[in-house]
Protein backbone atom coordinates (compact mmCIF):
# COMPACT_ATOMS: atom_id res chain seq x y z
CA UNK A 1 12.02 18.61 7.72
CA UNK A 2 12.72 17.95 4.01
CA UNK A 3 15.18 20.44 3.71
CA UNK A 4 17.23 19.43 6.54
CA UNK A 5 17.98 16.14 5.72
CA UNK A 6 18.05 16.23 1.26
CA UNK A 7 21.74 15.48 1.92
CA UNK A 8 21.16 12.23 4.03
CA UNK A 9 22.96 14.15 7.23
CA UNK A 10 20.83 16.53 9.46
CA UNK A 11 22.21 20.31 8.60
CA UNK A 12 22.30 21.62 12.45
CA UNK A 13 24.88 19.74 13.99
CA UNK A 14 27.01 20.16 10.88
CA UNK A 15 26.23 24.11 11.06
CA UNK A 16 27.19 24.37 14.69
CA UNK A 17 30.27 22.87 14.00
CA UNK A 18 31.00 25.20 11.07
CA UNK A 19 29.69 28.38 14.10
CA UNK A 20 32.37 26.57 16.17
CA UNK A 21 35.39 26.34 13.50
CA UNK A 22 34.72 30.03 12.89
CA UNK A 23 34.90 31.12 16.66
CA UNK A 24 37.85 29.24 17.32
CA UNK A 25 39.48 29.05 14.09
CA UNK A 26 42.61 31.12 15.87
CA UNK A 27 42.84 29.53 18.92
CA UNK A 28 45.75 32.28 20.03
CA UNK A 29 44.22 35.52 18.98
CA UNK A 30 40.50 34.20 20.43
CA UNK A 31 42.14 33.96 24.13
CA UNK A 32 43.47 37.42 24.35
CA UNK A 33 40.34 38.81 22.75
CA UNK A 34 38.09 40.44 25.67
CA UNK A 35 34.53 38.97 26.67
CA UNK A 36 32.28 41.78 24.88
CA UNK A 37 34.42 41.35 21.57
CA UNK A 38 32.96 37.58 21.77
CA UNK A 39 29.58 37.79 22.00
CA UNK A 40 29.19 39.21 18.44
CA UNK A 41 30.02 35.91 16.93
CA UNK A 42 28.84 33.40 19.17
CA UNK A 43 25.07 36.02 19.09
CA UNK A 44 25.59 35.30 15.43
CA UNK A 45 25.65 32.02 15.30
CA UNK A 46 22.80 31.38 17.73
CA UNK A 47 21.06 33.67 15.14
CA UNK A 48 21.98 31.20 12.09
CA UNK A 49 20.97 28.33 13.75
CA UNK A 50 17.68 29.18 15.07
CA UNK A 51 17.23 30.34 11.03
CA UNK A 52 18.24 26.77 10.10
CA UNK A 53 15.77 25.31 12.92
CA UNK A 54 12.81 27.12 12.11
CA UNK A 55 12.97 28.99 8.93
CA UNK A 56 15.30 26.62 6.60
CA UNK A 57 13.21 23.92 6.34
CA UNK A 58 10.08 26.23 4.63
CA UNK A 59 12.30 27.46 1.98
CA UNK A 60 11.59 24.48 -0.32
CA UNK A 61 7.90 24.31 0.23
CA UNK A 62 5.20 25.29 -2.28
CA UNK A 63 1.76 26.14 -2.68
CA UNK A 64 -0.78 23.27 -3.22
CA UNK A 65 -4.43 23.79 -4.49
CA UNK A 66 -6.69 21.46 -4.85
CA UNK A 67 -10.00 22.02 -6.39
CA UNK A 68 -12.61 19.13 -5.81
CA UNK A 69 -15.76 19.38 -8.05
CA UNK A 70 -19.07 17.76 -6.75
CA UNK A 71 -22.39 17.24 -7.87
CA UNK A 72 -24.89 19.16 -6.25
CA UNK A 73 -26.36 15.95 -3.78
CA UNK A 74 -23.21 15.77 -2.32
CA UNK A 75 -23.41 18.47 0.37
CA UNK A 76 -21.27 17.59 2.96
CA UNK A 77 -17.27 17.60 1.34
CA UNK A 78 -15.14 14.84 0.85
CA UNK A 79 -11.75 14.57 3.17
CA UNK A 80 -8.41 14.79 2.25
CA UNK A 81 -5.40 12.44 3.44
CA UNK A 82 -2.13 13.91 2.72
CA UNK A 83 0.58 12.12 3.88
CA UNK A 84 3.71 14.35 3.58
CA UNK A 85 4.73 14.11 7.28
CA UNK A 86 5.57 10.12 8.09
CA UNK A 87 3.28 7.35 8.31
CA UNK A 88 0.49 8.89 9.16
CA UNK A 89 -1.66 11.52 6.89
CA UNK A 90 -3.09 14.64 7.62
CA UNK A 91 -6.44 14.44 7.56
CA UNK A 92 -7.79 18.13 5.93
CA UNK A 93 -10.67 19.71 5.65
CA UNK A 94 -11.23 22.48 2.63
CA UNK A 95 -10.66 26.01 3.27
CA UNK A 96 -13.93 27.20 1.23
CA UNK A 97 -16.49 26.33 -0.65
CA UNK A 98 -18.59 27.76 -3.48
CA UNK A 99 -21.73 26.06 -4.53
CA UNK A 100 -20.62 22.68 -5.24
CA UNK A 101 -16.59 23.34 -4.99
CA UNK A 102 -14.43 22.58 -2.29
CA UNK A 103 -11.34 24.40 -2.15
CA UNK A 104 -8.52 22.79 0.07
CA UNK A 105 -4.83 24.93 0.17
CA UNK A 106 -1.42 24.07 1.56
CA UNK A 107 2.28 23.75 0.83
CA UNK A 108 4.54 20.66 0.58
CA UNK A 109 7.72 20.23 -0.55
CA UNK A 110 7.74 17.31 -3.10
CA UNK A 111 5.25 15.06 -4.82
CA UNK A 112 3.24 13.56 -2.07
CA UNK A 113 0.72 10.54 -2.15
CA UNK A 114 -3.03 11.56 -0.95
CA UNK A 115 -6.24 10.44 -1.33
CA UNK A 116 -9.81 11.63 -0.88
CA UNK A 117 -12.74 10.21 0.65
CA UNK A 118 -16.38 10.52 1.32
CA UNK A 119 -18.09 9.18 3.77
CA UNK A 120 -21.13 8.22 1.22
CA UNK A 121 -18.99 6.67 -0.88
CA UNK A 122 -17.10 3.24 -1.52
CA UNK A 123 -13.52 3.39 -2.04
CA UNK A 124 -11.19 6.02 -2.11
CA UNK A 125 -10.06 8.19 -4.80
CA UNK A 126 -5.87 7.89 -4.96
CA UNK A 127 -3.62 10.90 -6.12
CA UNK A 128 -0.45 11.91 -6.37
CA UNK A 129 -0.12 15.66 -5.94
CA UNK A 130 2.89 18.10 -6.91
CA UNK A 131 3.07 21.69 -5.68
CA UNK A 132 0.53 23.83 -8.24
CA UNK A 133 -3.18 24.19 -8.99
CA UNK A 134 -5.16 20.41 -9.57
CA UNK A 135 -8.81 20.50 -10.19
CA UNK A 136 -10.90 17.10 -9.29
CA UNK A 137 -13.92 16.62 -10.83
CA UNK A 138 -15.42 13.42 -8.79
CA UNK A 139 -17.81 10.17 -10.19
CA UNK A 140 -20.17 9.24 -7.68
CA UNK A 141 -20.88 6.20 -9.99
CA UNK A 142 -17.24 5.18 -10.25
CA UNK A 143 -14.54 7.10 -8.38
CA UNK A 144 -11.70 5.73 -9.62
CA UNK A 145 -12.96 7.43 -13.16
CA UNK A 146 -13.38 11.10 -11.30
CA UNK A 147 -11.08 13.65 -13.70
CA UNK A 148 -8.48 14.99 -12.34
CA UNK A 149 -6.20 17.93 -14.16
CA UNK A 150 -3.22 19.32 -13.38
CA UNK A 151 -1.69 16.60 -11.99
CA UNK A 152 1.01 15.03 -14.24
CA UNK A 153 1.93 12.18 -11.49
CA UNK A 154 -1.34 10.94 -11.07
CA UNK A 155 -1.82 11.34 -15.14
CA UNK A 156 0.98 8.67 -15.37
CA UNK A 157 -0.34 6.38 -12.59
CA UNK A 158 -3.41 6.46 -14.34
CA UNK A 159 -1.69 6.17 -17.84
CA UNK A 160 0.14 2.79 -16.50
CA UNK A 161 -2.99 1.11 -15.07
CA UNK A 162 -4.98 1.79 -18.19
CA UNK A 163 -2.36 0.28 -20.52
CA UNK A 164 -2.39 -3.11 -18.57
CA UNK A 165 -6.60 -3.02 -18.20
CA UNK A 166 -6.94 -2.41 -22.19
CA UNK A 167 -6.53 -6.33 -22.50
CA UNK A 168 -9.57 -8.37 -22.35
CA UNK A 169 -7.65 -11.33 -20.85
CA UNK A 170 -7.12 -11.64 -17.10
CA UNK A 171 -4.16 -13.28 -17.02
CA UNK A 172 -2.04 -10.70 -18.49
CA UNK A 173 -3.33 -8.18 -16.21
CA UNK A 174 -0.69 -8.40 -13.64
CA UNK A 175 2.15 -9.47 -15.20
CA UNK A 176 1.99 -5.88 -17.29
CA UNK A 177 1.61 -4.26 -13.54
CA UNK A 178 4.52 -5.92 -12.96
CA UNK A 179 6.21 -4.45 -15.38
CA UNK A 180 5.17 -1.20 -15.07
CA UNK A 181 6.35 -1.09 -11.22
CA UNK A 182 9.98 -2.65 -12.63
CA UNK A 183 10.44 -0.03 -15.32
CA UNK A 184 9.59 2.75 -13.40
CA UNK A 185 11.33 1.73 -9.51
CA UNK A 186 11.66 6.20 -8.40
CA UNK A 187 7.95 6.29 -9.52
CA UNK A 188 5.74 7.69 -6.54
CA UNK A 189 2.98 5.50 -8.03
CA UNK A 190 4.90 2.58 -8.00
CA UNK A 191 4.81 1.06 -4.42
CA UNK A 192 1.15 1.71 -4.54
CA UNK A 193 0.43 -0.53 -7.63
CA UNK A 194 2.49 -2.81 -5.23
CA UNK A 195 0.79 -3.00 -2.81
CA UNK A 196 -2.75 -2.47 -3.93
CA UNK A 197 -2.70 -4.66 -6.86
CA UNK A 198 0.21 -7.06 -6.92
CA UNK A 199 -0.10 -8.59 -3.49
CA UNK A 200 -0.46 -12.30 -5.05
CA UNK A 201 2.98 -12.44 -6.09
CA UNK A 202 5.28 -14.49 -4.00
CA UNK A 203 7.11 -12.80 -1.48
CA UNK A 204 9.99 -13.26 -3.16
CA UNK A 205 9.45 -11.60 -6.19
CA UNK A 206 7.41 -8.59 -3.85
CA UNK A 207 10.91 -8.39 -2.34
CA UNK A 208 12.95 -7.72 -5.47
CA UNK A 209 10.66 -5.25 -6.46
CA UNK A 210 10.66 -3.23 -2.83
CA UNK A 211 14.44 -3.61 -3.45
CA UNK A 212 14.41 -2.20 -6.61
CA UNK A 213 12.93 1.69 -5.01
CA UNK A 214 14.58 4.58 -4.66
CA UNK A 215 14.10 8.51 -4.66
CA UNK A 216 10.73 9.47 -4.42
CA UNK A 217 9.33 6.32 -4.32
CA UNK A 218 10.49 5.84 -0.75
CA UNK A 219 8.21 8.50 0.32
CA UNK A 220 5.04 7.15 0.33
CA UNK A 221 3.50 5.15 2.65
CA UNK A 222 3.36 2.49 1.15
CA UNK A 223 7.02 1.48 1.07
CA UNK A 224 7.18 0.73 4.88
CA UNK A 225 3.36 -1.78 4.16
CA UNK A 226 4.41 -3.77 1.67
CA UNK A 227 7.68 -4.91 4.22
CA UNK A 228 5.65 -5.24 6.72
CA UNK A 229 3.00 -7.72 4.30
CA UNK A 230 6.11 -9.44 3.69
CA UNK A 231 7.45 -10.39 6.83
CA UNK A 232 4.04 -11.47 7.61
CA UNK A 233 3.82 -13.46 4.19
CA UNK A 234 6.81 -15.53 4.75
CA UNK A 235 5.29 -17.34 7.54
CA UNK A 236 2.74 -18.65 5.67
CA UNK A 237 4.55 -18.94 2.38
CA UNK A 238 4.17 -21.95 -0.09
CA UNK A 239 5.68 -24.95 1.80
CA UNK A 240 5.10 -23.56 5.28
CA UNK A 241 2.22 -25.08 7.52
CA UNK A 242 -1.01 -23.91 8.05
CA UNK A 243 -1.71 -22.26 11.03
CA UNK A 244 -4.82 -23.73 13.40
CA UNK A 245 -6.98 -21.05 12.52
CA UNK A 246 -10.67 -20.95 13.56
CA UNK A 247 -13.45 -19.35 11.23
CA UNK A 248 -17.11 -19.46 11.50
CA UNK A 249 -19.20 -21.50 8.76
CA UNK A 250 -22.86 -20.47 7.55
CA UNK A 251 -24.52 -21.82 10.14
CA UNK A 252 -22.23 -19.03 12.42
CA UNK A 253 -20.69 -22.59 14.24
CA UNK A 254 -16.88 -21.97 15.29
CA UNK A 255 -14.79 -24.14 13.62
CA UNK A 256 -11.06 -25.33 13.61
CA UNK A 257 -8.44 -25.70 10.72
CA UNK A 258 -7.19 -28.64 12.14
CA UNK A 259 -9.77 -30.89 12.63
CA UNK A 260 -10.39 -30.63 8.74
CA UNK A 261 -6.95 -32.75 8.43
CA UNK A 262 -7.71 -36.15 6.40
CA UNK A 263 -5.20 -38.94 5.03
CA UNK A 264 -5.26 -38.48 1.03
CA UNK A 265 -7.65 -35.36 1.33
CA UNK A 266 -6.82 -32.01 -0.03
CA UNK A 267 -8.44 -28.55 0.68
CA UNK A 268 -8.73 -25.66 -1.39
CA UNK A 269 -9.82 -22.63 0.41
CA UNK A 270 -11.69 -19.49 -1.03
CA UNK A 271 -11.75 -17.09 1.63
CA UNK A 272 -14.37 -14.01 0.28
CA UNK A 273 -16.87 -11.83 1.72
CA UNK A 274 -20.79 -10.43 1.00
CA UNK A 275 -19.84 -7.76 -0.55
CA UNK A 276 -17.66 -9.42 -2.99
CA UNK A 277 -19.95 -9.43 -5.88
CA UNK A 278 -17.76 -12.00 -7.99
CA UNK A 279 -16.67 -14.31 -4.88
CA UNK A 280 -19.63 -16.80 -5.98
CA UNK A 281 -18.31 -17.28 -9.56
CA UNK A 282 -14.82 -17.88 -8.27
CA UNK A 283 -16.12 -20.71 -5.79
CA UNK A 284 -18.39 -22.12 -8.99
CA UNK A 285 -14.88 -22.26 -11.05
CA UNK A 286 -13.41 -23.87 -8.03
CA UNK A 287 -16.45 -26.60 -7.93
CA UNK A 288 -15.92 -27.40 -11.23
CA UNK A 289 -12.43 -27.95 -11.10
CA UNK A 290 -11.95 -29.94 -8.00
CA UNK A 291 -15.20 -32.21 -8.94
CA UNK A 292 -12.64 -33.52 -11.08
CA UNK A 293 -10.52 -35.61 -7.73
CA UNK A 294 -13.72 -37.13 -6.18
CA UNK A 295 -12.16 -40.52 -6.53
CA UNK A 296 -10.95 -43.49 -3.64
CA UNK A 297 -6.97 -42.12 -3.86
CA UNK A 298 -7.72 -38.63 -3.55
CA UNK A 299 -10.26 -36.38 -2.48
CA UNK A 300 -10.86 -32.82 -2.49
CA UNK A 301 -12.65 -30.49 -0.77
CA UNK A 302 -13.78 -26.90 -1.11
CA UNK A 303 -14.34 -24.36 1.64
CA UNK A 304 -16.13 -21.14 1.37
CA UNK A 305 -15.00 -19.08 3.56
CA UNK A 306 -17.23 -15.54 4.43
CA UNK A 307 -14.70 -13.20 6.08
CA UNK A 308 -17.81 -10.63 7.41
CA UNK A 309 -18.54 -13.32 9.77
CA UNK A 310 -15.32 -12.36 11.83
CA UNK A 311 -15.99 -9.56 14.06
CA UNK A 312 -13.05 -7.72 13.88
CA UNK A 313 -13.10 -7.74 9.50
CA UNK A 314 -9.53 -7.08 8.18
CA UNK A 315 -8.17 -7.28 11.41
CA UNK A 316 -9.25 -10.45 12.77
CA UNK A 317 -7.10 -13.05 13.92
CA UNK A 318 -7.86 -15.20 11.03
CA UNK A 319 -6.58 -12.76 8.31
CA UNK A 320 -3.99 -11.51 10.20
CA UNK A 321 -2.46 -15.45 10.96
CA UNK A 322 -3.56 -16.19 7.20
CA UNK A 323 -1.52 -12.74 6.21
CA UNK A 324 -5.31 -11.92 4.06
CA UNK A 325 -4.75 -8.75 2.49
CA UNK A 326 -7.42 -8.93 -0.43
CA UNK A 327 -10.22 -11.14 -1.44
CA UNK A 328 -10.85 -13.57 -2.98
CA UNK A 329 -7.69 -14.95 -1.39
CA UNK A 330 -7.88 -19.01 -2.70
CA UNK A 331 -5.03 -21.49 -1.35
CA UNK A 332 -4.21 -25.21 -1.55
CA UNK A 333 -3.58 -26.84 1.13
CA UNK A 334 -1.94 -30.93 1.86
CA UNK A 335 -3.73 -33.84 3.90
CA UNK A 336 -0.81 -32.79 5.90
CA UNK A 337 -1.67 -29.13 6.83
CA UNK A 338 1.13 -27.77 4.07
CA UNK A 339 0.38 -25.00 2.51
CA UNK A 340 0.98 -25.95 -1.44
CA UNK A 341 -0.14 -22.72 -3.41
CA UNK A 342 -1.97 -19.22 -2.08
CA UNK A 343 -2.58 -16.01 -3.70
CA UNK A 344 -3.70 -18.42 -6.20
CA UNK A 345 -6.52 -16.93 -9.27
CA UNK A 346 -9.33 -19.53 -10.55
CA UNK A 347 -8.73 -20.17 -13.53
CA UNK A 348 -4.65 -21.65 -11.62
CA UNK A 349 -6.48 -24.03 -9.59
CA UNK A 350 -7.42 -26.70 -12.04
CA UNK A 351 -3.66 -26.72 -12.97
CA UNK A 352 -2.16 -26.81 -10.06
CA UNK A 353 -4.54 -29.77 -8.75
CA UNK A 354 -3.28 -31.33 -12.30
CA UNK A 355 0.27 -30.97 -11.44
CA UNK A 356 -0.40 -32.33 -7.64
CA UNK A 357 -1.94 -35.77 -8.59
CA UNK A 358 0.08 -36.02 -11.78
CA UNK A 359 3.10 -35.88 -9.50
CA UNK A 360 1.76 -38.72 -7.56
CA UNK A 361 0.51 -41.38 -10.28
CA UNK A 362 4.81 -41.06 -11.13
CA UNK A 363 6.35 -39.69 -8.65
């Protein structure tokens, strides 16, 4: 399918009409030419196109083998998502296995975006896979540190992550993964670090960025989410108003958004979950900070949010009206239901409460 379209203009209907032109190039000598003499051309051209339809597009592709390395526990093999044919992957299963090595073989015809999963194990192992031999060697401890050789696209989205994580300070974490997705806008990598680990930025900025792709980075799947988190961000931007969402609290009672809505009282939410194993520090660095507002002008409260309480996870209607795509996900919100800040980190919430009353005492 590749291969018909690398121009931008589907090769059939331009072929026919090149079978056509040929035929009928002499309009004068084709009408006195007899019925048998005819069929030689137009059986030829049926011939070329049903080459272009079903042969052409195979002529670019290339052998892919990937060789997965387990320890010896793991008996049952991990799964493979490829996703070289749309929006949705194809889920793959190896084609042998020898002791503790899976063997999976195929062809595609360009750097695709895959990852691989067990069903034993958190997370998912990303990689970006060109045509040739790649040997995976996985961590059951950590699987985002499995080795992986032969892969010089997934080297470099490794390479780019590791740069930004070498710094011991948080906060200049993501503006390096910003970078790295700027500087390098036809990387196949680059829409993932997007999405996966830049999804606090405002939507503007997301947008420039998106904007900013081309070649193979508009390949992946990850292209069409992050437009799609976008639209749904900008409904729920900064300066937008809360929607009347309902949530459960630790006592499992349902509650709603807008009865919470005070004169002079502020809320800062910390939506988080169980399994998020530094969610409690985050809502201690909240404490502290907004312990600093308990006063007769202005109050604020802080809500701790568990997301496992919703039924439907991810896909309840609280994260999808909230637009929640990772956690902790921390916002300010206005006596007035206006949203002031989201996507906000911990360690930003003590300033931006600063700037809020600041802004008040001289307005």
């Amino acid at each position: 399918m590749a291969t018909t379209r690398r121009m931008g203009r589907p090769i059939v209907p331009t072929s026919l009409l090149l079978c056509l032109s040929i035929l009928f190039a002499n309009e004068q000598k084709a009408l006195v030419v007899s019925t048998r003499k005819m069929m030689g051309p137009i059986v030829r051209c049926l011939f070329f196109l049903f080459f272009l339809l079903l042969v052409a597009p195979s002529l670019g592709a290339q052998n892919l083998h990937l060789r997965v390395e387990t320890p010896k526990e793991l008996s049952t093999p991990p799964m493979l998502y490829l996703y070289d044919q749309g929006e949705e992957p194809r889920i793959m299963e190896p084609t042998s296995k020898n002791d503790s090595v899976f063997r999976y073989a195929t062809t595609i015809t360009h750097p695709v975006f895959a990852y691989l999963k067990h069903s034993t194990l958190p997370g998912q192992l990303p990689l970006f896979l060109e045509p040739g031999v790649v040997r995976v060697t996985l961590n059951l401890s950590d699987l985002q540190r499995s080795a992986v050789h032969g892969s010089q696209t997934t080297t470099q989205f490794r390479y780019a992550l590791e740069i930004c994580r070498q710094s011991e300070d948080p906060s200049t974490l993501y503006p390096c993964l910003e970078n790295q997705v700027n500087t390098n806008p036809t990387s196949i990598w680059a829409p993932y670090i997007l999405y996966n680990h830049l999804m606090m930025l405002p939507c503007s900025r997301q947008q420039q960025l998106l904007d900013r792709f081309s070649g193979e980075a508009l390949s992946v799947p990850q292209y069409k989410m992050i437009q799609h988190r976008i639209d749904q961000l900008r409904k729920v931007d900064n300066g937008n108003k809360m929607p009347d969402f309902r949530y459960h609290d630790t006592l499992n009672t349902e509650l709603s958004f807008h009865l919470l809505l005070q004169p002079n009282v502020y809320h800062v939410f910390c939506f988080g979950a169980t399994w998020c194993e530094h969610c409690p520090t985050v809502v201690a660095e909240i404490d502290h900070a907004a312990s600093r507002y308990q006063n007769s002008e202005n109050t604020v409260l802080v809500h701790s949010i568990d997301t496992d309480r919703e039924e439907e996870g991810w896909d309840s209607p609280m994260m999808q009206q909230l637009a929640i795509s990772y956690l902790p996900q921390i916002m300010i919100v206005s006596p007035d239901g206006i949203i002031v800040r989201r996507d906000l980190r911990s360690w930003e919430v003590g300033n931006v409460l600063d700037s809020l009353f600041l802004a008040q005492q001289h307005p």
